[in-house]
Protein backbone atom coordinates (compact mmCIF):
# COMPACT_ATOMS: atom_id res chain seq x y z
CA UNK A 1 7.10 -321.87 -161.48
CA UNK A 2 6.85 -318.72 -159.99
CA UNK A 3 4.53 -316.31 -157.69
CA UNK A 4 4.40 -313.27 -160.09
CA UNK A 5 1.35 -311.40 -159.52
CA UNK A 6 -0.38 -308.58 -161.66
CA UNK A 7 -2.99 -305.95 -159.94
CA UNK A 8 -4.59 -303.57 -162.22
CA UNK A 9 -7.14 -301.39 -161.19
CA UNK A 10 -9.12 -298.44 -162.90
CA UNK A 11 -10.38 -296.04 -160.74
CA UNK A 12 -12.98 -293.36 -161.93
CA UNK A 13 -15.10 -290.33 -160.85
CA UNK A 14 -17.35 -288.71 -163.33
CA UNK A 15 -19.51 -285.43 -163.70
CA UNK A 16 -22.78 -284.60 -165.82
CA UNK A 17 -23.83 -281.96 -167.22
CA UNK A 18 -27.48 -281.37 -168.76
CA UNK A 19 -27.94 -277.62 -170.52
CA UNK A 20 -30.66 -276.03 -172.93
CA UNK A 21 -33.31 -278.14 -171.72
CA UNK A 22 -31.65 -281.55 -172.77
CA UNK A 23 -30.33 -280.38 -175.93
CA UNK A 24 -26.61 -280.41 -174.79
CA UNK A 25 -25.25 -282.70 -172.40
CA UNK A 26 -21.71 -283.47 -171.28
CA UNK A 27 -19.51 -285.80 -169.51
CA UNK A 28 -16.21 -285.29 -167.94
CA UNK A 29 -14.04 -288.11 -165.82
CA UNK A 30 -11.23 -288.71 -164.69
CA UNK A 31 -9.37 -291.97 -164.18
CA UNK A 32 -6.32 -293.44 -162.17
CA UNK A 33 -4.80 -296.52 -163.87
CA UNK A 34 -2.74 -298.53 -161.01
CA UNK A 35 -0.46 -301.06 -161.60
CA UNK A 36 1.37 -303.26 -159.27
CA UNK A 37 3.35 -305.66 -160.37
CA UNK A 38 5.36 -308.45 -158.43
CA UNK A 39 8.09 -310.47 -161.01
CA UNK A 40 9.97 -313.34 -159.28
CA UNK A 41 10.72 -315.26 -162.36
CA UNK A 42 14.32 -314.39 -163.56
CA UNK A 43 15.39 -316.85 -165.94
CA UNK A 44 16.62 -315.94 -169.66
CA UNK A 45 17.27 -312.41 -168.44
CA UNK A 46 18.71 -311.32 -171.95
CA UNK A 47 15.27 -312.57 -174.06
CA UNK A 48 12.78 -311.36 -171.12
CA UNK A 49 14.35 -308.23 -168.99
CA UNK A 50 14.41 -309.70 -165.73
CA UNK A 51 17.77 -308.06 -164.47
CA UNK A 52 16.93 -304.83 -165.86
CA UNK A 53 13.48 -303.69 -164.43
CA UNK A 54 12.25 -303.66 -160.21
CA UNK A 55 11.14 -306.82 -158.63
CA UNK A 56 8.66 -304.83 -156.71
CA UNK A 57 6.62 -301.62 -158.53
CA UNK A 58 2.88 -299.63 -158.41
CA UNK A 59 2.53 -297.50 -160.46
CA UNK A 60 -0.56 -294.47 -160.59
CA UNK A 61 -1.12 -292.59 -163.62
CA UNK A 62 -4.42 -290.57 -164.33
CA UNK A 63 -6.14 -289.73 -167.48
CA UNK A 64 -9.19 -288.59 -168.26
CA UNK A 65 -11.69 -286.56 -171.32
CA UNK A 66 -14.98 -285.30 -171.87
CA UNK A 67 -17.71 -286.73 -174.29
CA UNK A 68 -20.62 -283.78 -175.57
CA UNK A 69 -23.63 -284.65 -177.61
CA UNK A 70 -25.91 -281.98 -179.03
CA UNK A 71 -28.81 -281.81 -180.74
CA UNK A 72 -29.01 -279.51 -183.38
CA UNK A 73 -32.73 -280.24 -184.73
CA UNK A 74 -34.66 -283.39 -184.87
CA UNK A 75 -33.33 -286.39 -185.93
CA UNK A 76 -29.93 -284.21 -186.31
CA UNK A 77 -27.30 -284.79 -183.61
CA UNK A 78 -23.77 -284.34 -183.53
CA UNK A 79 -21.41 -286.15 -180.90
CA UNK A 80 -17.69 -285.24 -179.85
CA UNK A 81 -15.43 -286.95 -177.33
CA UNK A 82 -11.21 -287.06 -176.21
CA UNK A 83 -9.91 -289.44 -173.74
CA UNK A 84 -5.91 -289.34 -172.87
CA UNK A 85 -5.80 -293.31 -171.88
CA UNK A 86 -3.72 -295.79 -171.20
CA UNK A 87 -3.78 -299.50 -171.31
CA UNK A 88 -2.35 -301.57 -168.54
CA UNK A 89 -0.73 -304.45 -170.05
CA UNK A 90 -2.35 -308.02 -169.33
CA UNK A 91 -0.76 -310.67 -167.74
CA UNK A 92 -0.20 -313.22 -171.09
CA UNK A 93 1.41 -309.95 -172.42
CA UNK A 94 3.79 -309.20 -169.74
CA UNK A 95 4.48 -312.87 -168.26
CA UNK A 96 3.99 -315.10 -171.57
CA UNK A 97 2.23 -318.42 -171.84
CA UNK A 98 4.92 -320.23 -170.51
CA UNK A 99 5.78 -322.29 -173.67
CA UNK A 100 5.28 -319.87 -177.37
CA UNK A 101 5.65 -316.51 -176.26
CA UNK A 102 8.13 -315.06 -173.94
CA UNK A 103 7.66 -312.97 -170.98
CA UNK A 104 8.66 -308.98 -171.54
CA UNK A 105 9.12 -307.78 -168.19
CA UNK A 106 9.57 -304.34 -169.49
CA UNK A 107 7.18 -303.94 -171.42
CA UNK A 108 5.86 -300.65 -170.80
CA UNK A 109 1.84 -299.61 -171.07
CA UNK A 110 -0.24 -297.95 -174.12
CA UNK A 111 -1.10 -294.37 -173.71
CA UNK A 112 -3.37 -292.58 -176.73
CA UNK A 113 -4.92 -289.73 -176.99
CA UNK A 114 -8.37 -290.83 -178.69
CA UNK A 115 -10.68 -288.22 -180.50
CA UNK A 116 -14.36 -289.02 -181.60
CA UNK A 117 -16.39 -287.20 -183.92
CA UNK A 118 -19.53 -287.84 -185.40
CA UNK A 119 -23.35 -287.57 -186.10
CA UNK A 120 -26.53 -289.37 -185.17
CA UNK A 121 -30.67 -289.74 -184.69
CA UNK A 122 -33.70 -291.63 -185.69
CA UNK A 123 -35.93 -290.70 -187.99
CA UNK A 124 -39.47 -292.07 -187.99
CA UNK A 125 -40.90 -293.48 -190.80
CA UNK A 126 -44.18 -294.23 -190.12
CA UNK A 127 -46.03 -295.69 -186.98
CA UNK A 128 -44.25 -298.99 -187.62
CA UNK A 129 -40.93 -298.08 -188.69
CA UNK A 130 -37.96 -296.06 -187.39
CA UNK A 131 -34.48 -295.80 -188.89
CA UNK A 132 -31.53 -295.05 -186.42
CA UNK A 133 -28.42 -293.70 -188.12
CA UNK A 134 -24.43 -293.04 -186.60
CA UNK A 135 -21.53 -291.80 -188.38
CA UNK A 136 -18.46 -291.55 -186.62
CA UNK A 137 -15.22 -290.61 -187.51
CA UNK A 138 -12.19 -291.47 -185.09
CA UNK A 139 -8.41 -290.82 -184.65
CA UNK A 140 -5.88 -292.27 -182.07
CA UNK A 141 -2.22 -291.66 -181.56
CA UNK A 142 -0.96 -294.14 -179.23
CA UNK A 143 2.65 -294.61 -178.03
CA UNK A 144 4.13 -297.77 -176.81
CA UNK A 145 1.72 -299.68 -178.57
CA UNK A 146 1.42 -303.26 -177.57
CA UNK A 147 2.28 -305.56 -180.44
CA UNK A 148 3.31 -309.09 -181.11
CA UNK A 149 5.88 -310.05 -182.36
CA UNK A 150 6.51 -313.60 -183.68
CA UNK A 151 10.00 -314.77 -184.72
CA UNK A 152 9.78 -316.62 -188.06
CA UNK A 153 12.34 -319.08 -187.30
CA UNK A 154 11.00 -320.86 -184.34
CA UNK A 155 7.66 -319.88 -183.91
CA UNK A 156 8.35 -317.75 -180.88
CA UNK A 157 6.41 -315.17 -179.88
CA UNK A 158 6.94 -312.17 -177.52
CA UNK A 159 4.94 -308.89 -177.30
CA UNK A 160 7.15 -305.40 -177.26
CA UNK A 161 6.36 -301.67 -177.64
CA UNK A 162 5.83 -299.83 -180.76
CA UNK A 163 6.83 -296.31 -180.03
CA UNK A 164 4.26 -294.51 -182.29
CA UNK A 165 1.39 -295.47 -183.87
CA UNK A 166 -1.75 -293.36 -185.39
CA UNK A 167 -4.96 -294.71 -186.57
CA UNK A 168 -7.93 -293.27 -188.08
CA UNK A 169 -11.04 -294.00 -189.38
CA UNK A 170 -15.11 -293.96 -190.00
CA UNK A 171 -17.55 -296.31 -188.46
């Protein structure tokens, strides 16, 4: 038993923007992602880091983006946004469950740069019936991705970084 403790706070501001008569509007923010992080536990040092990273750390690191939606004509809209983020890791992730998976104590967090791209509206039908429609199209590169990683022999888990990873797709 120990008295490890995890803050993690997002903080945000945010500005909006309304042109051509509500046609256009945009949205840019910014965010600070703090994380302090208190680690007393020290056993199996070579399996969880705990000689090699502070006892004591917090941590600020901002991101932010924009998000723009536009309407072209009616039911025709098109939608683009880009966030740099990060992911604070959670506490099962950093400190274990205490009996499967292992703490990583330096395990570092997930930043991505995240793009969104698509198209949406509603189209009316008739008086009873209205159709809403979304296409979006998304990409993310991410480094130190979070990942578990379970050891086949024993059943042990512990999560780790993955130093690059890209994903993309269509919703």
């Amino acid at each position: 038993p120990t008295n490890d403790v995890i803050l993690r706070h997002v903080l945000g501001l945010s500005y909006e923007q309304n042109l051509l008569e509500g046609r256009w509007l945009n949205s840019f923010f910014i965010k600070d992602y703090v994380n302090k992080v208190t680690i007393e536990q020290d056993d199996t040092p070579l399996i969880t880091g705990a000689h090699d990273v502070e006892k004591k750390t917090t941590k600020n690191t901002f991101g932010g983006g924009f998000g723009s939606r536009f309407t072209i004509i009616e039911p025709l809209n098109v939608k683009l946004s880009y966030e740099r983020a990060q992911r604070l890791p959670q506490a099962r992730e950093l400190l274990g469950n205490g009996s499967t998976t292992y703490p990583n104590l330096k395990l570092k967090p997930e930043q991505s740069h995240n793009v969104n791209l698509g198209i949406y509206g509603n189209w009316q039908i008739d008086k009873k019936n209205l159709l809403y429609y979304e296409l979006t199209g998304f990409y993310r590169k991410v480094s130190d991705y979070i990942h578990l990683r379970v050891n086949d022999n024993d059943g042990t888990a512990q999560y780790e970084n993955v130093n690059d990873v890209t994903t993309k797709g269509l919703e």
